[in-house]
PDB file of N, CA and C in Angstrom:
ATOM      1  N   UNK A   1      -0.914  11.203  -6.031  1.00  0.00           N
ATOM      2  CA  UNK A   1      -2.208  11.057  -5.391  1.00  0.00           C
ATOM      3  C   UNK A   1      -2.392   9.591  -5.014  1.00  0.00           C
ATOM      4  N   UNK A   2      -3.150   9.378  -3.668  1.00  0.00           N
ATOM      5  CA  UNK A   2      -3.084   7.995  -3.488  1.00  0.00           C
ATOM      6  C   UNK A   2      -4.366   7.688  -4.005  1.00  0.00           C
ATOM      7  N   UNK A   3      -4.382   6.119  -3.896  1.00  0.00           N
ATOM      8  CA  UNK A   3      -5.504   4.926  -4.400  1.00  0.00           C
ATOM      9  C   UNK A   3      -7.219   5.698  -4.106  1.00  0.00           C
ATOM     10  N   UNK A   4      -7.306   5.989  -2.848  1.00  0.00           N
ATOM     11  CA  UNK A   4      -8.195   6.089  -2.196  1.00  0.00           C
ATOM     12  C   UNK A   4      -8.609   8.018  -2.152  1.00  0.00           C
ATOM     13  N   UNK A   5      -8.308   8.470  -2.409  1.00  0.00           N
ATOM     14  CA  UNK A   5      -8.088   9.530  -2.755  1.00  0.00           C
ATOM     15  C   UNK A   5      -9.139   9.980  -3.986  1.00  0.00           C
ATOM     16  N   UNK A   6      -8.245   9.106  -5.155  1.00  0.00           N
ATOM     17  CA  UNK A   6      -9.091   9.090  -6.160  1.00  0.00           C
ATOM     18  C   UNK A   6     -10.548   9.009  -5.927  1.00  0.00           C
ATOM     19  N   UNK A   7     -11.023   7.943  -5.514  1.00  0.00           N
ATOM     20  CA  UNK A   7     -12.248   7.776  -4.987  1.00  0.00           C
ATOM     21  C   UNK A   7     -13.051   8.474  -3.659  1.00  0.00           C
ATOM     22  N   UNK A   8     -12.172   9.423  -3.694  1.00  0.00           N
ATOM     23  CA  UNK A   8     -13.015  10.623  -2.388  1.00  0.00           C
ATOM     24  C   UNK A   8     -13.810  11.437  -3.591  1.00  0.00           C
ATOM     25  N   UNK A   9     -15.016  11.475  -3.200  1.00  0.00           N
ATOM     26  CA  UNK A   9     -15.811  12.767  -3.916  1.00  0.00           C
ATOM     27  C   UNK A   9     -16.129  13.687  -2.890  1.00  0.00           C
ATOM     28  N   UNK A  10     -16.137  14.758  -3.636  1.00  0.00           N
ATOM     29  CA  UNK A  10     -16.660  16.485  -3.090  1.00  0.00           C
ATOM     30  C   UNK A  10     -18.437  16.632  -3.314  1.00  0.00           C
ATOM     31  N   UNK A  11     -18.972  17.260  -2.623  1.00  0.00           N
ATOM     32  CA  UNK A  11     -20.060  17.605  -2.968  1.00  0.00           C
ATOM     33  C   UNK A  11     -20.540  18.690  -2.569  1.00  0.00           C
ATOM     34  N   UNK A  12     -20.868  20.148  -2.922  1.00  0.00           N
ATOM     35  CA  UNK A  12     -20.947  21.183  -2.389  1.00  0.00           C
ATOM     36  C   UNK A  12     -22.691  21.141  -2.457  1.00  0.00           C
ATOM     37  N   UNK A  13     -23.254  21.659  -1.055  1.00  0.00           N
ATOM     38  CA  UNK A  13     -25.335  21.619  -0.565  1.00  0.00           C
ATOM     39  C   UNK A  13     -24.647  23.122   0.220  1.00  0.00           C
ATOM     40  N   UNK A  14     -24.920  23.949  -0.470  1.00  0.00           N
ATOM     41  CA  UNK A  14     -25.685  25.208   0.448  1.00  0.00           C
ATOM     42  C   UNK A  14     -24.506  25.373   0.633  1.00  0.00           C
ATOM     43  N   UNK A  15     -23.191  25.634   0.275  1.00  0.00           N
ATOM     44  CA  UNK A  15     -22.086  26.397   0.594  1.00  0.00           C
ATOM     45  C   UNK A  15     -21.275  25.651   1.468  1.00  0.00           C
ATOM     46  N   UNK A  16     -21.732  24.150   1.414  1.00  0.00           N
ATOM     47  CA  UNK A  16     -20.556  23.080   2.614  1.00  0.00           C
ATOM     48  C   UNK A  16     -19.960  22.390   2.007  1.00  0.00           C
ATOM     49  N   UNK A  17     -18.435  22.273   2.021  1.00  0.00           N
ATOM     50  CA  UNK A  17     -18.395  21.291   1.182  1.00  0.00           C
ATOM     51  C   UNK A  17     -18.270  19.674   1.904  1.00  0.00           C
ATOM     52  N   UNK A  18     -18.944  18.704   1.806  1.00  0.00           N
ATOM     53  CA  UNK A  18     -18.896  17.500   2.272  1.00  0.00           C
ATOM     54  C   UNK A  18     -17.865  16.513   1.545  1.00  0.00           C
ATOM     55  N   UNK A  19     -17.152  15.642   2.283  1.00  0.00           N
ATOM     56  CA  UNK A  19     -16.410  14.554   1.712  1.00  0.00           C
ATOM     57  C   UNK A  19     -16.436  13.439   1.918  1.00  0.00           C
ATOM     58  N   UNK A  20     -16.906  12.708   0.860  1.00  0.00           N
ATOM     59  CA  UNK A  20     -17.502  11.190   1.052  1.00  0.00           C
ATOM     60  C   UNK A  20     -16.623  10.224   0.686  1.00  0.00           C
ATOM     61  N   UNK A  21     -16.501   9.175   1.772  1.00  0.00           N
ATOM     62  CA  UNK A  21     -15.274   8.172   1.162  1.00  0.00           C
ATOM     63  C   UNK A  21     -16.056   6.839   1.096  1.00  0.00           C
ATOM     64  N   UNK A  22     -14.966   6.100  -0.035  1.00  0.00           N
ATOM     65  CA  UNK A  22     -15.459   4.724  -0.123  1.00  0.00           C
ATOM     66  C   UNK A  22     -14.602   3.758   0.252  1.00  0.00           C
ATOM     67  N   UNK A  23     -15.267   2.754   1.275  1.00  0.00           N
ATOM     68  CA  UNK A  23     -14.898   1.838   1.268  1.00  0.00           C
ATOM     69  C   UNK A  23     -13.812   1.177  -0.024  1.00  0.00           C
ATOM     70  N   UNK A  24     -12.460   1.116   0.315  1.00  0.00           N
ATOM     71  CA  UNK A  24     -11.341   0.554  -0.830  1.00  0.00           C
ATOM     72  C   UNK A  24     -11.766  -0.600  -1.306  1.00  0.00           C
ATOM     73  N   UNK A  25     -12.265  -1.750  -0.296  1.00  0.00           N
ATOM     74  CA  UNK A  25     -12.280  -3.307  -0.756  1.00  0.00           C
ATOM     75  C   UNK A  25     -13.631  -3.522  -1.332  1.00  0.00           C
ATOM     76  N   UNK A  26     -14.950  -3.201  -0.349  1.00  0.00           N
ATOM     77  CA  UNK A  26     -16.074  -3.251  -0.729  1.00  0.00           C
ATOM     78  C   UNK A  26     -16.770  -2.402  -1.651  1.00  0.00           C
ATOM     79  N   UNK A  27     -16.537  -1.624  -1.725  1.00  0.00           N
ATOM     80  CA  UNK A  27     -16.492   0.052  -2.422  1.00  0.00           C
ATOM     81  C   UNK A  27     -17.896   0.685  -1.766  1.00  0.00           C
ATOM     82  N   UNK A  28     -18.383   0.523  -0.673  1.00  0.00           N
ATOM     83  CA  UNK A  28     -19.678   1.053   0.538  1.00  0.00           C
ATOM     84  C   UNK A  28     -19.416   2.063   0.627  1.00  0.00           C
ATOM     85  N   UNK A  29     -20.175   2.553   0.449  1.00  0.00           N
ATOM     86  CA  UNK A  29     -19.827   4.778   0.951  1.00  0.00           C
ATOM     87  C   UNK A  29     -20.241   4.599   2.532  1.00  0.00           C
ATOM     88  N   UNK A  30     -19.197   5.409   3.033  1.00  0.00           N
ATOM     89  CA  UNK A  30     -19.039   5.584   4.404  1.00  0.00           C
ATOM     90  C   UNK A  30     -19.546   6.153   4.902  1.00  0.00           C
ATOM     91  N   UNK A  31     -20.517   6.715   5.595  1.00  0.00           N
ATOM     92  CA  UNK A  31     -20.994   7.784   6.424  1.00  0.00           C
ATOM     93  C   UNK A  31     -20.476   7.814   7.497  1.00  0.00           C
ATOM     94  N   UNK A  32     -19.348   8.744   7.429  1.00  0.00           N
ATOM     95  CA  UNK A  32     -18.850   9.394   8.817  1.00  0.00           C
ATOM     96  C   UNK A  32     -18.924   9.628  10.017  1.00  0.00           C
ATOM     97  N   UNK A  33     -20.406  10.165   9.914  1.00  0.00           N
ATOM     98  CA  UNK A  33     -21.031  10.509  11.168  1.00  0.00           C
ATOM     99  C   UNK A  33     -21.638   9.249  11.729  1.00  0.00           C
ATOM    100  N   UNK A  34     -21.695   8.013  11.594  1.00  0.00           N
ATOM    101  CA  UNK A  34     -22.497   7.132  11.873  1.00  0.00           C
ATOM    102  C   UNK A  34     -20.984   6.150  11.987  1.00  0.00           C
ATOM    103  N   UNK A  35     -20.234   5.489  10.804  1.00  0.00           N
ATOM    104  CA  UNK A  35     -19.677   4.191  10.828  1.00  0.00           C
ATOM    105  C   UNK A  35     -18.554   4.804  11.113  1.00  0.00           C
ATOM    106  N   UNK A  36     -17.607   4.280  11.659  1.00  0.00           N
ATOM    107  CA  UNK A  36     -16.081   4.187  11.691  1.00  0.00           C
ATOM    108  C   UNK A  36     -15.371   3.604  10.840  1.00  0.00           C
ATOM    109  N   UNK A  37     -14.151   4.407   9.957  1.00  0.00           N
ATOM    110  CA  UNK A  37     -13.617   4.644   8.953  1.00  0.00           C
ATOM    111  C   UNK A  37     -11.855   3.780   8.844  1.00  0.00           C
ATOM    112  N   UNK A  38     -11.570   3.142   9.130  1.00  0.00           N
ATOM    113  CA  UNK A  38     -10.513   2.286   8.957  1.00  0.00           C
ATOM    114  C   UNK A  38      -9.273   2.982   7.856  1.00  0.00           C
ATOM    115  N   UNK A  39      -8.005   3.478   8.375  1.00  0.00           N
ATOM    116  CA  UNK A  39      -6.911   4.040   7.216  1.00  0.00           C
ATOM    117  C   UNK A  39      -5.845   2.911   7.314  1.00  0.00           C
ATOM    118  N   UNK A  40      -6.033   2.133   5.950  1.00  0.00           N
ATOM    119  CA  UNK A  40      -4.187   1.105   6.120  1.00  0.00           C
ATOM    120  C   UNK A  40      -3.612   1.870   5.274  1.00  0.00           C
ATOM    121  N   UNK A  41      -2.407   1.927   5.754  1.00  0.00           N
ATOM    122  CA  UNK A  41      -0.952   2.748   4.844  1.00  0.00           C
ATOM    123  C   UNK A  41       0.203   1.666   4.933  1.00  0.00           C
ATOM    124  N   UNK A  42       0.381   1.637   3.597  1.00  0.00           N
ATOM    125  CA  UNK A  42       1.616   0.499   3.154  1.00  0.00           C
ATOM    126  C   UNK A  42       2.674   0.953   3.037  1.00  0.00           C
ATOM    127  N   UNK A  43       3.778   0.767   3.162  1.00  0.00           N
ATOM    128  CA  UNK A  43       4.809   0.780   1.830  1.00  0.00           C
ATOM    129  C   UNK A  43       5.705  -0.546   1.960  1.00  0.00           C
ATOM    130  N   UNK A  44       5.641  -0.354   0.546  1.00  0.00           N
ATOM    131  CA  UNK A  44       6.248  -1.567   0.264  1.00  0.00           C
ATOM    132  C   UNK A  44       7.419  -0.936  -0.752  1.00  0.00           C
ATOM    133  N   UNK A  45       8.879  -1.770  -0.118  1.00  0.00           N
ATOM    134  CA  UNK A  45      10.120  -1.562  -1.098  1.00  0.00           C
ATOM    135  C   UNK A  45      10.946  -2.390  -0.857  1.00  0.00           C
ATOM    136  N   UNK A  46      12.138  -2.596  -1.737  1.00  0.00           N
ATOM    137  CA  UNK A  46      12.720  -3.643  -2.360  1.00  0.00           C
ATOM    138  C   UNK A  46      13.900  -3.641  -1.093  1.00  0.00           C
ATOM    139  N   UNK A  47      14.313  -5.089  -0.606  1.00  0.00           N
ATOM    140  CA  UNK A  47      15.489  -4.421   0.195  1.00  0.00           C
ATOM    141  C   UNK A  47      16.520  -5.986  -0.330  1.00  0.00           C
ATOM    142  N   UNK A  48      17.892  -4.993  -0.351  1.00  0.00           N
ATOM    143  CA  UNK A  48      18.797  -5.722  -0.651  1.00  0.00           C
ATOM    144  C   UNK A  48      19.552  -6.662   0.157  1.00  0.00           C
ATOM    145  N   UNK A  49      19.975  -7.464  -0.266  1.00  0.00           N
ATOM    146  CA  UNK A  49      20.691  -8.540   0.946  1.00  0.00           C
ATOM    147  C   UNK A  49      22.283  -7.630   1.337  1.00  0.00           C
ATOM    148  N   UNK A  50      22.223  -7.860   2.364  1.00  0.00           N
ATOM    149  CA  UNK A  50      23.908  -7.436   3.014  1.00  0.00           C
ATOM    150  C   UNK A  50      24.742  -8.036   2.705  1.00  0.00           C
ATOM    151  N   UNK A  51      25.733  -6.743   2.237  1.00  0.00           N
ATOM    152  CA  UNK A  51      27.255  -7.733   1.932  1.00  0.00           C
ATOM    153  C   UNK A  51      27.761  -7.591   2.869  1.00  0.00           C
ATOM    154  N   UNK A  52      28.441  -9.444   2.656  1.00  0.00           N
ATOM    155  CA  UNK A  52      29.712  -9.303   3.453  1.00  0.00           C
ATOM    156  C   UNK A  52      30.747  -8.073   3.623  1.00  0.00           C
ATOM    157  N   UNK A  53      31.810  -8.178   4.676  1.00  0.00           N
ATOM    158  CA  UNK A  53      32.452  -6.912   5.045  1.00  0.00           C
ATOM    159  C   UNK A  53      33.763  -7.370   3.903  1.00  0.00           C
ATOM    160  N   UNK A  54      33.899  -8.459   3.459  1.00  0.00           N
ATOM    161  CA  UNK A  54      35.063  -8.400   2.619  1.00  0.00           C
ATOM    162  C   UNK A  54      34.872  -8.169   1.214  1.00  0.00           C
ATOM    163  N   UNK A  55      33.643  -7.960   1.034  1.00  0.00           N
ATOM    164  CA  UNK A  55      32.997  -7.428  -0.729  1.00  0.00           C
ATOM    165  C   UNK A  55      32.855  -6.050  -0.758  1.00  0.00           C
ATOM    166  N   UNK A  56      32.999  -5.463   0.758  1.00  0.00           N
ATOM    167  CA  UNK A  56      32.830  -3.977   0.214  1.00  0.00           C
ATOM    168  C   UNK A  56      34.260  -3.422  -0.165  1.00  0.00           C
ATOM    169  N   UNK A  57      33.743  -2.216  -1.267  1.00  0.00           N
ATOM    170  CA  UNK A  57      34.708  -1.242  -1.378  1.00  0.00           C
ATOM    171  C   UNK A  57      34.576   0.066  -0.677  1.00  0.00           C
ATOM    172  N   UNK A  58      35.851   0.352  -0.252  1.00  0.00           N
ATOM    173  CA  UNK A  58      35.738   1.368   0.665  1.00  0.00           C
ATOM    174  C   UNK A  58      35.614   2.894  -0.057  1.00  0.00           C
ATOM    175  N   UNK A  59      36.408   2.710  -0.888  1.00  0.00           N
ATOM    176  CA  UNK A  59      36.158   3.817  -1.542  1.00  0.00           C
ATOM    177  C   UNK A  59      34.958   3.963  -3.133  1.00  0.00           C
ATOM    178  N   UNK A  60      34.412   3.480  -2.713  1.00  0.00           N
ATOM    179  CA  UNK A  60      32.733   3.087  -4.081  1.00  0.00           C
ATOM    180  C   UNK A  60      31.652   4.109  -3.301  1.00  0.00           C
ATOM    181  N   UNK A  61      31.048   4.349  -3.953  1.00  0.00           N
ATOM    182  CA  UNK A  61      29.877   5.686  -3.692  1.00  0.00           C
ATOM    183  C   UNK A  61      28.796   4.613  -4.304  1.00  0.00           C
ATOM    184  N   UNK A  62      28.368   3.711  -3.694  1.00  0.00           N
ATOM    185  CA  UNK A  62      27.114   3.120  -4.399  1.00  0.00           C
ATOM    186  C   UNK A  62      25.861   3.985  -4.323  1.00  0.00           C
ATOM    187  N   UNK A  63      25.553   5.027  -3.639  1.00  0.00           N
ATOM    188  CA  UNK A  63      24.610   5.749  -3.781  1.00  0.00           C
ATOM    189  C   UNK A  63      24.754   6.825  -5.162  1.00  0.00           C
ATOM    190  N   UNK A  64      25.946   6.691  -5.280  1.00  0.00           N
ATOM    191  CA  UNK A  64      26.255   7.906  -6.348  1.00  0.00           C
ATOM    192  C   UNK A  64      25.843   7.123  -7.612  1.00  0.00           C
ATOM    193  N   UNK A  65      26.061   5.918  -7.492  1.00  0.00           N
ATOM    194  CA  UNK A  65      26.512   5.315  -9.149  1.00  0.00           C
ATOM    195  C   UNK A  65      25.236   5.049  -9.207  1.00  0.00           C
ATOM    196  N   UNK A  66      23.961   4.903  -8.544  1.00  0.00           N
ATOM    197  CA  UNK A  66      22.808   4.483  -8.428  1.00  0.00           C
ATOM    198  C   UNK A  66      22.116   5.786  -8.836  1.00  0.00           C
ATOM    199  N   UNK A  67      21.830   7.001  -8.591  1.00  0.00           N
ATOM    200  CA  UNK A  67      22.104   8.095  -8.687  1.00  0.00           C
ATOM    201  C   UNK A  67      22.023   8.326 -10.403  1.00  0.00           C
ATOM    202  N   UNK A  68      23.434   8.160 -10.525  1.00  0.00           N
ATOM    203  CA  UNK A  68      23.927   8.655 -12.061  1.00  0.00           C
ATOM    204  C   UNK A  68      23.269   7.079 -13.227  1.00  0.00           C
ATOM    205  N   UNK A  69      22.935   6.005 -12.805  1.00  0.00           N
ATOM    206  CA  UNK A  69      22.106   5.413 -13.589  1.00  0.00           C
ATOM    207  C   UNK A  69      20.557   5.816 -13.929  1.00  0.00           C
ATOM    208  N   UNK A  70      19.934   6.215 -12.938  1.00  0.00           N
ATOM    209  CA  UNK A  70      18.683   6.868 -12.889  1.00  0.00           C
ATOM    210  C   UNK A  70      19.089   7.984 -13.724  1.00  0.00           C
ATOM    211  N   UNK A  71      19.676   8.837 -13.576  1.00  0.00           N
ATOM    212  CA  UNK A  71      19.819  10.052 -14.492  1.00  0.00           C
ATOM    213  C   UNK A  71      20.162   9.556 -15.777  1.00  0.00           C
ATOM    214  N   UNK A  72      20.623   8.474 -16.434  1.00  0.00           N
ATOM    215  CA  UNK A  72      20.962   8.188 -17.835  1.00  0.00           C
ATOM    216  C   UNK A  72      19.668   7.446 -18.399  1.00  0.00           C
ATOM    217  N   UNK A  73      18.899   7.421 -17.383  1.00  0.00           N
ATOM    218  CA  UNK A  73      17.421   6.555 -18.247  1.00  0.00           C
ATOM    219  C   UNK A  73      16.369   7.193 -18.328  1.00  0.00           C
ATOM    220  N   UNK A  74      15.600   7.365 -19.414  1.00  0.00           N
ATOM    221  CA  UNK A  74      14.631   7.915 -19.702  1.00  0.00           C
ATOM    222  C   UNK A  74      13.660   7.638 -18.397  1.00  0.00           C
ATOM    223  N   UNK A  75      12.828   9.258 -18.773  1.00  0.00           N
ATOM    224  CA  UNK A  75      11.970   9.455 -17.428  1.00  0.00           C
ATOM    225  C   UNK A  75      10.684   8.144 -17.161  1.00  0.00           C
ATOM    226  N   UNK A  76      10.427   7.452 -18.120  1.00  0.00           N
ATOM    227  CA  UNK A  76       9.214   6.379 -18.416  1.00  0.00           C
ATOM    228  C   UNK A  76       9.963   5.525 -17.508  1.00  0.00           C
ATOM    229  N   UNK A  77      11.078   4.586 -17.763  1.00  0.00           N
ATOM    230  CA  UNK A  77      12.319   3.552 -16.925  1.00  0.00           C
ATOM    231  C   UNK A  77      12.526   4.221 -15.843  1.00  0.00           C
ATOM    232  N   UNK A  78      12.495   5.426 -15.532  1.00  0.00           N
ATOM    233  CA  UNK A  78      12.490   5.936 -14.355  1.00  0.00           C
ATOM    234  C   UNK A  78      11.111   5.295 -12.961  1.00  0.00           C
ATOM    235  N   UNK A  79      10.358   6.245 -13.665  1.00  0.00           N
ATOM    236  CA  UNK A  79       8.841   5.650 -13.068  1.00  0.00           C
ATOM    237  C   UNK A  79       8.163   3.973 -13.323  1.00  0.00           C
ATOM    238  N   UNK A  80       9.151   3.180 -13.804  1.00  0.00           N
ATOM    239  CA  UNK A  80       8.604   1.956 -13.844  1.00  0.00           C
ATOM    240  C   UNK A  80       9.841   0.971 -12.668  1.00  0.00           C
ATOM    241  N   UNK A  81      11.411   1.746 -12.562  1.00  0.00           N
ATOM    242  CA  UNK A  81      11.987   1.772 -11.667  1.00  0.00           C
ATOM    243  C   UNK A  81      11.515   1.821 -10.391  1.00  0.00           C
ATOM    244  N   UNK A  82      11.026   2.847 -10.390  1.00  0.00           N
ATOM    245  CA  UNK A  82      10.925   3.765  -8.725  1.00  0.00           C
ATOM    246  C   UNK A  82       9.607   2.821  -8.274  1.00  0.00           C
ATOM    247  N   UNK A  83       8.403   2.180  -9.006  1.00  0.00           N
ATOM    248  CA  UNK A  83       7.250   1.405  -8.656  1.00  0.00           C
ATOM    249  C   UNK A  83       8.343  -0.223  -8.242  1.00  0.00           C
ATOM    250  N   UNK A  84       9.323  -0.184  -8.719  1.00  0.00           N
ATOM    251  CA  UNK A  84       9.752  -1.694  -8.465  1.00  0.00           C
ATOM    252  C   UNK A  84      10.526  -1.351  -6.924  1.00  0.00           C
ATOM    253  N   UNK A  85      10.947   0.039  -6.761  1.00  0.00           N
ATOM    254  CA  UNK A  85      12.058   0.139  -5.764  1.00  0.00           C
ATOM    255  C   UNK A  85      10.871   0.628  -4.294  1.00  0.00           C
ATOM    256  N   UNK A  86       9.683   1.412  -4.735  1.00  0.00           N
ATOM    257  CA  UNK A  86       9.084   1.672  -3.203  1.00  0.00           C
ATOM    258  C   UNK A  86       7.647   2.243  -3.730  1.00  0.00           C
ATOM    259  N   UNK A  87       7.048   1.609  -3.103  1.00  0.00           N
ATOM    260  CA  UNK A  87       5.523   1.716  -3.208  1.00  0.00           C
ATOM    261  C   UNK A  87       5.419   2.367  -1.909  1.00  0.00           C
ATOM    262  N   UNK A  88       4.242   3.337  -1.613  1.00  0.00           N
ATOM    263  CA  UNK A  88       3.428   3.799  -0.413  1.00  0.00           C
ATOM    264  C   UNK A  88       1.843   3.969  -1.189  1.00  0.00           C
ATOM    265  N   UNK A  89       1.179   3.257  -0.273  1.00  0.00           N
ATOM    266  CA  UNK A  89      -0.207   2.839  -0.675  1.00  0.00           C
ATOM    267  C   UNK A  89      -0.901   3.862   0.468  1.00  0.00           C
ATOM    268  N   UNK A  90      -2.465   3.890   0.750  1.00  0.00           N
ATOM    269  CA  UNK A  90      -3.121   4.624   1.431  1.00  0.00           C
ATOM    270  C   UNK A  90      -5.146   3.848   0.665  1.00  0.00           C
ATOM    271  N   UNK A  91      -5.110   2.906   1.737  1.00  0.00           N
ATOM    272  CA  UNK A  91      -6.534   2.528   1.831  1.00  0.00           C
ATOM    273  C   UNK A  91      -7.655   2.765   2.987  1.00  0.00           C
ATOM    274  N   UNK A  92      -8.723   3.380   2.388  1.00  0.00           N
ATOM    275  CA  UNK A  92      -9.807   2.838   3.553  1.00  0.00           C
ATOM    276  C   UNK A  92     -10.764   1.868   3.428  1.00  0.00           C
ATOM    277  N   UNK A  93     -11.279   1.263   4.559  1.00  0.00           N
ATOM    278  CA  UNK A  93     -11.860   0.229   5.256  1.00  0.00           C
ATOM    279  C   UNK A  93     -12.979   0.647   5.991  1.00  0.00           C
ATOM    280  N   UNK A  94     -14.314  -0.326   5.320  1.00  0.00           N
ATOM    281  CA  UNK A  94     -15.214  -0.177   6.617  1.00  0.00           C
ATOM    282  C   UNK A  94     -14.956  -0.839   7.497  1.00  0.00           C
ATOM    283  N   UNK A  95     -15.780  -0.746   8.707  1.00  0.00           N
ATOM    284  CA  UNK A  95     -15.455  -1.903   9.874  1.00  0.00           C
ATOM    285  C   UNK A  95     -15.749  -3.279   9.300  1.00  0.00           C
ATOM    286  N   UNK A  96     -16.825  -3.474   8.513  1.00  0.00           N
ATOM    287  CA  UNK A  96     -16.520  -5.090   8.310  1.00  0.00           C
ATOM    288  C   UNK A  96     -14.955  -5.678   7.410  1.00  0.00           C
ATOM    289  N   UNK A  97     -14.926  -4.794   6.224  1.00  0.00           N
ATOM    290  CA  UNK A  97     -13.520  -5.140   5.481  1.00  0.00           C
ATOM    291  C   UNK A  97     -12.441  -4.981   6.754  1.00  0.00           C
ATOM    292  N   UNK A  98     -12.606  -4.144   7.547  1.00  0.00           N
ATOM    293  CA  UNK A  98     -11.283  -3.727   8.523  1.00  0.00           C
ATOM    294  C   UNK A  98     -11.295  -5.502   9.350  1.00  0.00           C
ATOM    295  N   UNK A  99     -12.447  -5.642   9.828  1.00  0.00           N
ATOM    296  CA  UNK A  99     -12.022  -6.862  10.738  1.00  0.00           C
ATOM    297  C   UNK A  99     -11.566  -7.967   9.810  1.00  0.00           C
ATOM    298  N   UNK A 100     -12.045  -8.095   8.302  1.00  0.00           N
ATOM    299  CA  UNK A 100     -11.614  -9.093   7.474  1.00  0.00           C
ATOM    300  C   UNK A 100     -10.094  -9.206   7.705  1.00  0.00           C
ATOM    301  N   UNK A 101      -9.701  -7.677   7.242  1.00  0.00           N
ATOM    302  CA  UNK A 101      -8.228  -7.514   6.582  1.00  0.00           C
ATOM    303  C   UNK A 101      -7.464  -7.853   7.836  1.00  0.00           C
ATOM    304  N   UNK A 102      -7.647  -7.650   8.834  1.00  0.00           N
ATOM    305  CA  UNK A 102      -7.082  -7.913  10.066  1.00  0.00           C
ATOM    306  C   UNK A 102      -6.847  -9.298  10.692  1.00  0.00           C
ATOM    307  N   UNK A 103      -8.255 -10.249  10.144  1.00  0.00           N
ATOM    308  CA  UNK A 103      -7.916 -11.738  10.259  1.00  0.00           C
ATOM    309  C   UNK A 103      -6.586 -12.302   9.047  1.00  0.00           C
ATOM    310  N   UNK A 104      -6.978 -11.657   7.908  1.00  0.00           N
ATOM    311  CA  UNK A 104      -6.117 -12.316   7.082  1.00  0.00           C
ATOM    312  C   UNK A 104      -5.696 -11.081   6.304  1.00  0.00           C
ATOM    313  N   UNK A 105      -4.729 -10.301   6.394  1.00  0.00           N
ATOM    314  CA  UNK A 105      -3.779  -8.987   6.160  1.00  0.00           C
ATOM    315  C   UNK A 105      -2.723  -9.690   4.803  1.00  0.00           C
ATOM    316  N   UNK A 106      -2.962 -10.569   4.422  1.00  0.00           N
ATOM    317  CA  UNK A 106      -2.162 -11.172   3.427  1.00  0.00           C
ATOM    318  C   UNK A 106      -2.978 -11.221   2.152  1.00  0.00           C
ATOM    319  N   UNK A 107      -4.037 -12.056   3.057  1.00  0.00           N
ATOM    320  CA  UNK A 107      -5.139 -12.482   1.823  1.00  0.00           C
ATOM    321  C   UNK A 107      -4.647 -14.067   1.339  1.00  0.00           C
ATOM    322  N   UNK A 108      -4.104 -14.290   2.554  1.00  0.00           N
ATOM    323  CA  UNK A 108      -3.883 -16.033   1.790  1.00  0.00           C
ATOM    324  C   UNK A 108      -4.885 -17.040   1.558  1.00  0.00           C
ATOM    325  N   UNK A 109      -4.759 -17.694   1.174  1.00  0.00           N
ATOM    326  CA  UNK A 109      -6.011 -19.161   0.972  1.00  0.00           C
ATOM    327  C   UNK A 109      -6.050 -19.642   1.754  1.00  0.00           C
ATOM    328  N   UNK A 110      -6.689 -19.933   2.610  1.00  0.00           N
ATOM    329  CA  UNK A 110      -6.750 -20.658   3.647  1.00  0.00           C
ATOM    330  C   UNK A 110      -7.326 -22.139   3.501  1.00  0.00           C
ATOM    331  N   UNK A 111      -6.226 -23.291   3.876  1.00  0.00           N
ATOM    332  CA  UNK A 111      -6.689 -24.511   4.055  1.00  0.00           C
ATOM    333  C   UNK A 111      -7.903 -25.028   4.126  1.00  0.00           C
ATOM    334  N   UNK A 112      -8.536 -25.788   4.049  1.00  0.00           N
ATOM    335  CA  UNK A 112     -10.078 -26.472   4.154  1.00  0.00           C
ATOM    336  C   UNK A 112      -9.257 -26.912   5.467  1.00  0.00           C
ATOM    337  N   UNK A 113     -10.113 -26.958   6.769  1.00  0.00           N
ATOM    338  CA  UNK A 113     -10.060 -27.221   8.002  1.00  0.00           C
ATOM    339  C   UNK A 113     -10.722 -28.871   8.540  1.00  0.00           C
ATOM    340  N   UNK A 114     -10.233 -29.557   8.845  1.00  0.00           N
ATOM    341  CA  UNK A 114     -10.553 -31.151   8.748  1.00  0.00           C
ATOM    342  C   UNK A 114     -11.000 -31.435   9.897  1.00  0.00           C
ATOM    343  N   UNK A 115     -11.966 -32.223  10.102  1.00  0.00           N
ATOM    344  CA  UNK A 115     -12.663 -32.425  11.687  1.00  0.00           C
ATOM    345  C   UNK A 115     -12.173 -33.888  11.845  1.00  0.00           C
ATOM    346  N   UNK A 116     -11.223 -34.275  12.096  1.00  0.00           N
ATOM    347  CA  UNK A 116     -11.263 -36.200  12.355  1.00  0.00           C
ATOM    348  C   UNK A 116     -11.603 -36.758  13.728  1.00  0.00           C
ATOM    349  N   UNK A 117     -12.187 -37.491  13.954  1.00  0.00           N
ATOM    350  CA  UNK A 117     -12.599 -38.363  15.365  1.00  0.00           C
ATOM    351  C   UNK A 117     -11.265 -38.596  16.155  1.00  0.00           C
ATOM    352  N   UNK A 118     -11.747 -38.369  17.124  1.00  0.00           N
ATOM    353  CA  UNK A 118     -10.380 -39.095  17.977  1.00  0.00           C
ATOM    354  C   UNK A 118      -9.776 -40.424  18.489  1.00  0.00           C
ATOM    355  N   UNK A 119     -10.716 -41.791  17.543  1.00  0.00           N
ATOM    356  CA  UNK A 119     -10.360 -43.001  17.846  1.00  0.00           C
ATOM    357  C   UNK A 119      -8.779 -42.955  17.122  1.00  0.00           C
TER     358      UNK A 119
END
């Protein structure tokens, strides 16, 4: 189940069922019918550097041996594995968080900005 997900509630009035989402960053309940609803989808996973063509073996199954290590480790090392090897996220955004995340999609610090004279 994703992030945002969690935080969808149901609410059944008179036999409808309605679904209310929240804002991921701000946590603002959205009204649908009125604001526009912003979806970011991530994934994030680990990627390996390329070997050279003279380090490979031709006959090595690195998918296999990768494979048969996962199968020798308990299912817990498994799932603390698989979070290091590929994340897929799923957030929503109101329009104000959406235009935030869009100026700065990192979330870096941004410099103090310096005004100096031009003599």
């Amino acid at each position: 189940m994703t992030e945002s997900a969690i935080r969808v509630t149901q609410t059944k009035t008179r036999g409808i069922v309605m679904v209310h989402f929240t804002c991921d960053r701000c946590k603002r309940v959205l009204d649908t019918t009125e604001d526009l609803r912003y979806v970011v989808k991530m994934e994030v996973y680990a990627v390996m550097d390329s070997v050279e063509e003279s380090q490979i073996e031709e006959d090595r199954d690195h998918l296999l041996e990768v494979h048969e290590i996962l199968e020798r480790s308990d299912d817990e090392v498994n799932a603390s594995v698989g979070d290091q090897i590929y994340q897929k996220r799923h957030y929503d955004l109101c329009p104000e968080c959406h235009r935030k995340f869009m100026k700065n999609p990192l979330a870096r610090e941004r410099a103090p900005q310096f005004g100096f004279s031009q003599n």
